[in-house]
C-alpha atoms as a PDB file:
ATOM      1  CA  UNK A   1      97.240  50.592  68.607  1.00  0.00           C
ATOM      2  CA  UNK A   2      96.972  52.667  65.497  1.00  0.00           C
ATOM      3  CA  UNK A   3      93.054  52.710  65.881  1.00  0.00           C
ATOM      4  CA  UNK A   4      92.831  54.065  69.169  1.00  0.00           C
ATOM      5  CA  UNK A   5      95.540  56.534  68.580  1.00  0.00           C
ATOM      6  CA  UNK A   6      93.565  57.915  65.905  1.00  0.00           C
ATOM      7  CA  UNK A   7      90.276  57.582  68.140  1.00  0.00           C
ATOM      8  CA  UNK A   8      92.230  59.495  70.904  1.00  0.00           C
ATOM      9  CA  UNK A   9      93.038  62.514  68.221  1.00  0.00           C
ATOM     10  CA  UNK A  10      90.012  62.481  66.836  1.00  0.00           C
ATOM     11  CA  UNK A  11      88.446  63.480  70.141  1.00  0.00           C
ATOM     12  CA  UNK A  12      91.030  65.440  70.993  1.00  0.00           C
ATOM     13  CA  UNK A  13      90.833  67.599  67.854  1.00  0.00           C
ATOM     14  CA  UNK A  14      86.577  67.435  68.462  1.00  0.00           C
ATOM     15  CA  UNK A  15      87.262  69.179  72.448  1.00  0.00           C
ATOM     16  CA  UNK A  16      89.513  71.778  70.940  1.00  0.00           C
ATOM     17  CA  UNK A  17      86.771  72.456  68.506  1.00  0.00           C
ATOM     18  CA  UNK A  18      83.952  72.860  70.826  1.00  0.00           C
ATOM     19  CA  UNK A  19      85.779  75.060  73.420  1.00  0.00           C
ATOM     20  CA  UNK A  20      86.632  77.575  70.308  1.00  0.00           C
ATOM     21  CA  UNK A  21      82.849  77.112  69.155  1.00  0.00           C
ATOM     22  CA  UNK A  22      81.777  78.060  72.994  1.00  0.00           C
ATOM     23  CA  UNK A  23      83.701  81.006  73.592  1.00  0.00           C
ATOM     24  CA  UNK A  24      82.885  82.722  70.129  1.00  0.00           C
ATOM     25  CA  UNK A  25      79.454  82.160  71.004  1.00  0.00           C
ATOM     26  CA  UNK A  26      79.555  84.322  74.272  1.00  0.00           C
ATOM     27  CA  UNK A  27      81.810  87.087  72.798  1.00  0.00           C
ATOM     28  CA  UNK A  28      83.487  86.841  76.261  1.00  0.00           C
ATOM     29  CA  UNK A  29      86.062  89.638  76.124  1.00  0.00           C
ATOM     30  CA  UNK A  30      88.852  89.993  79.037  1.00  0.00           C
ATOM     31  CA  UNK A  31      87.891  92.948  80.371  1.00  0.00           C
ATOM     32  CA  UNK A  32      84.390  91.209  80.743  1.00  0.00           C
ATOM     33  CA  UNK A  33      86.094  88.000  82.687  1.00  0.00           C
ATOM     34  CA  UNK A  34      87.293  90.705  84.545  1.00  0.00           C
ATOM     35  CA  UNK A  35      84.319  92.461  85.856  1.00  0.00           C
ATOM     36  CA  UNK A  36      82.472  89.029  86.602  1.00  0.00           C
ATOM     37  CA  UNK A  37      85.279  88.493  89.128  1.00  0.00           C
ATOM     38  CA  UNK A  38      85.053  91.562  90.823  1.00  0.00           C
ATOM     39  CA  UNK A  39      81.276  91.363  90.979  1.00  0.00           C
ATOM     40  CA  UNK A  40      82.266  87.659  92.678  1.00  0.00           C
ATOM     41  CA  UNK A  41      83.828  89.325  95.181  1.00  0.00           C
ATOM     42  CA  UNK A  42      82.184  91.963  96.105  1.00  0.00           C
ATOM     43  CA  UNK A  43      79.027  89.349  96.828  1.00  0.00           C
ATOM     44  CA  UNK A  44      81.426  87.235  99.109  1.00  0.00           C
ATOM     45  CA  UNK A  45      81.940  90.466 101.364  1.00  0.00           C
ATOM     46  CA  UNK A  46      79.402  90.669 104.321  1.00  0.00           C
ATOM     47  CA  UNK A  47      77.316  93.886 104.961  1.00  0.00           C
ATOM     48  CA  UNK A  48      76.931  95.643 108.165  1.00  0.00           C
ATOM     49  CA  UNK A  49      74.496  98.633 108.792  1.00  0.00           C
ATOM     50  CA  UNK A  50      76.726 101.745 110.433  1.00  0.00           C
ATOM     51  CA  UNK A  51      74.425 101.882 113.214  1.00  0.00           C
ATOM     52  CA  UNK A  52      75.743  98.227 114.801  1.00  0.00           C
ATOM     53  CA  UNK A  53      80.064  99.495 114.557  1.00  0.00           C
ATOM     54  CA  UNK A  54      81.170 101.446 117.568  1.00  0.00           C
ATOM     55  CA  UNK A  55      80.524 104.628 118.401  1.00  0.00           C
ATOM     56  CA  UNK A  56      84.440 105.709 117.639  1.00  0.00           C
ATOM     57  CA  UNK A  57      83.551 104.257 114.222  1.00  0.00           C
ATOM     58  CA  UNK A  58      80.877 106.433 113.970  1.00  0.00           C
ATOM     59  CA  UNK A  59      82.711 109.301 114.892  1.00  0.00           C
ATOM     60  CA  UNK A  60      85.595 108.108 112.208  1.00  0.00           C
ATOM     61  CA  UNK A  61      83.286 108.520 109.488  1.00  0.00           C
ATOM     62  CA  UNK A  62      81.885 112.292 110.751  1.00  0.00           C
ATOM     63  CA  UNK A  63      85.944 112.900 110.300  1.00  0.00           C
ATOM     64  CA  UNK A  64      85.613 110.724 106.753  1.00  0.00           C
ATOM     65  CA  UNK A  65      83.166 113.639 105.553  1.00  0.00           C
ATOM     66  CA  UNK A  66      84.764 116.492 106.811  1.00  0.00           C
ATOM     67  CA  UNK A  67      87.970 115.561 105.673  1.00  0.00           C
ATOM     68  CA  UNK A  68      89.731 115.727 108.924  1.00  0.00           C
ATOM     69  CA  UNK A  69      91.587 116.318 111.001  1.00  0.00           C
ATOM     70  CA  UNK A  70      92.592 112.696 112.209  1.00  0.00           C
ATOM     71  CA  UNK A  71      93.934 111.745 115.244  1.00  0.00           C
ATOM     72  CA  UNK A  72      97.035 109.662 113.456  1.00  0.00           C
ATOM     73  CA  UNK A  73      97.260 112.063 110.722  1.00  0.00           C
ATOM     74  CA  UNK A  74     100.731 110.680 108.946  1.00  0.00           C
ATOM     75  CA  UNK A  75      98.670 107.785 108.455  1.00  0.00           C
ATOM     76  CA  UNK A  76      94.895 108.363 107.974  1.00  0.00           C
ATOM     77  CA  UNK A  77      94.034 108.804 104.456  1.00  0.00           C
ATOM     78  CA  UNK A  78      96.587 107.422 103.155  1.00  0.00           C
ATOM     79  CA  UNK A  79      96.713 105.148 100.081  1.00  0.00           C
ATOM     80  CA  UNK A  80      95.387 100.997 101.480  1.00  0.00           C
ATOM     81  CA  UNK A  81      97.117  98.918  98.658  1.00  0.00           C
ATOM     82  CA  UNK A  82      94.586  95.549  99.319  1.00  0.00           C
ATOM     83  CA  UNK A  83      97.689  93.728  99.363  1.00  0.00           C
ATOM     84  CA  UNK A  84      95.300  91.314 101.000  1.00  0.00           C
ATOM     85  CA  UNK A  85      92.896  91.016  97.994  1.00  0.00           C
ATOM     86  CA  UNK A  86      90.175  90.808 100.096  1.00  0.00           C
ATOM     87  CA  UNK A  87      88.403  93.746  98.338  1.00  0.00           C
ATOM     88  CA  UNK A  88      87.637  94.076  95.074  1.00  0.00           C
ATOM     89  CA  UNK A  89      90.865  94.512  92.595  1.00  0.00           C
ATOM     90  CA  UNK A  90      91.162  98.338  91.522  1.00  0.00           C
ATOM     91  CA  UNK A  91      94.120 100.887  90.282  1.00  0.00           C
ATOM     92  CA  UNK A  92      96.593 101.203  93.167  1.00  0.00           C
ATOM     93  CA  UNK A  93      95.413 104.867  94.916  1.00  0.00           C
ATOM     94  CA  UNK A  94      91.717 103.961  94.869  1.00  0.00           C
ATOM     95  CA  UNK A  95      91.787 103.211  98.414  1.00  0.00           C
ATOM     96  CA  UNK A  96      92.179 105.127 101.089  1.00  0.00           C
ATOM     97  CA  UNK A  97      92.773 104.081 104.895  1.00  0.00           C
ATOM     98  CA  UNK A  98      92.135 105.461 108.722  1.00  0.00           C
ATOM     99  CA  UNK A  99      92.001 104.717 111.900  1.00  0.00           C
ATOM    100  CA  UNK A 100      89.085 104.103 114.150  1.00  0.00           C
ATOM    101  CA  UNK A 101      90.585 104.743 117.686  1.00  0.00           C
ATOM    102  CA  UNK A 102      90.144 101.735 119.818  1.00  0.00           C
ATOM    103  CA  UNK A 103      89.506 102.687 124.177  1.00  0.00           C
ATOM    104  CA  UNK A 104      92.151 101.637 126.264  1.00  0.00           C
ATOM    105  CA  UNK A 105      95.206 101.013 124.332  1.00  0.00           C
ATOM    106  CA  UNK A 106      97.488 103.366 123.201  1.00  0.00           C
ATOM    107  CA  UNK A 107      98.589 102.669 119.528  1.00  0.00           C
ATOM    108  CA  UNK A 108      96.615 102.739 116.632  1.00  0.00           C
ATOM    109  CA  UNK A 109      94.888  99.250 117.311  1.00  0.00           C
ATOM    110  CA  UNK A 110      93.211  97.011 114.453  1.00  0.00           C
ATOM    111  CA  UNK A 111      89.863  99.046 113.717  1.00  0.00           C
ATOM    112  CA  UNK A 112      90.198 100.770 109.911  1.00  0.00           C
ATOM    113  CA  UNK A 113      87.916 102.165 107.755  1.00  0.00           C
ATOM    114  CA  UNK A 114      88.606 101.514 103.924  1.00  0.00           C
ATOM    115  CA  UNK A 115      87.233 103.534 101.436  1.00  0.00           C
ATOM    116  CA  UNK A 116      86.707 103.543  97.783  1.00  0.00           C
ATOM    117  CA  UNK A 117      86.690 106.301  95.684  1.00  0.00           C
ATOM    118  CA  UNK A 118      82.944 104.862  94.294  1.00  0.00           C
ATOM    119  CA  UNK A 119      81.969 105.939  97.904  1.00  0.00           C
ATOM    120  CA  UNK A 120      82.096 102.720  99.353  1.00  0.00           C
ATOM    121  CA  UNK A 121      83.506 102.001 102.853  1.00  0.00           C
ATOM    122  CA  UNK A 122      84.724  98.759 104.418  1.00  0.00           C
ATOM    123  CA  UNK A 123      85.320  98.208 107.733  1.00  0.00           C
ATOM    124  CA  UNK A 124      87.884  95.996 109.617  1.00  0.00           C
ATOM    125  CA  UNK A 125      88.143  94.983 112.984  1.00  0.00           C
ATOM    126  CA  UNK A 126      91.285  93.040 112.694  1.00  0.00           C
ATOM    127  CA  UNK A 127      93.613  94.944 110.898  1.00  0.00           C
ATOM    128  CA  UNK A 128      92.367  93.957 107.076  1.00  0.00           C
ATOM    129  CA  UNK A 129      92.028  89.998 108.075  1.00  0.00           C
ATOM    130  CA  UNK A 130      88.267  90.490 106.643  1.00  0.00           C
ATOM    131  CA  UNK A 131      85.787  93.304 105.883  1.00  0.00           C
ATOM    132  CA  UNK A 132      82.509  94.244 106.077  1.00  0.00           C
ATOM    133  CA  UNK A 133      81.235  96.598 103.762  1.00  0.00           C
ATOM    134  CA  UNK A 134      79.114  99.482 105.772  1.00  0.00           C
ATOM    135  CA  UNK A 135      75.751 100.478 105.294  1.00  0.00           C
ATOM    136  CA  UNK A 136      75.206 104.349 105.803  1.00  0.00           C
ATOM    137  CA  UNK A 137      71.390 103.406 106.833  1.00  0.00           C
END
């Protein structure tokens, strides 16, 4: 018993060595594991060129550059908190939400534009279930 106990911490002590050999050898720093996550998900997030949303989407984003005025304006432009994690992980206020009126119903429906103060803008059809990031070609 005594020989394979000392087998047993002789490997043990050999894993603990390599893992601390392997991660000095990458100089992987947090923020670094960090960044390769976000970069993760950003790939996992589907594209869609603004020319194949609807044309109130369109019309959304004209509003988007002007800087108003929205049709729900209590809400639009206000801070999206990704609560969902579906986007990439940033400071809370680097966000920002509205409305892309849907025809025929009359409440704010699903249809959002998110967008990032890096200029990106994600789009959601059902109410921040999943995204698509737009394409401004």
């Amino acid at each position: 018993m005594g020989f394979l106990r000392r087998k047993l911490s002789f490997l043990l002590a050999c894993l603990v060595c390599f893992s601390v050999v392997i991660t000095n050898s990458f100089n992987i720093t947090k923020s670094e594991s960090v960044i390769a996550q976000e970069t993760t998900i950003v790939a996992q997030i589907p594209t869609i060129n603004l020319s194949k949303l609807p044309p109130e989407a369109k019309k959304t984003l004209e509003l988007i550059d002007r800087g108003g005025p929205f049709p729900y304006p209590q809400k639009d432009g206000t801070t999206f908190y990704n609560r969902e994690r579906l986007l990439p992980i940033k400071a809370s206020g680097y966000y920002r939400e509205y409305t892309i009126p849907t025809p025929g119903i009359n409440h704010r429906g699903a249809r959002r534009f998110v967008t990032g103060k890096g200029s990106e803008i994600y789009y959601t059809n059902d109410h921040y279930q999943s995204f698509f990031r737009v394409l401004r070609k």
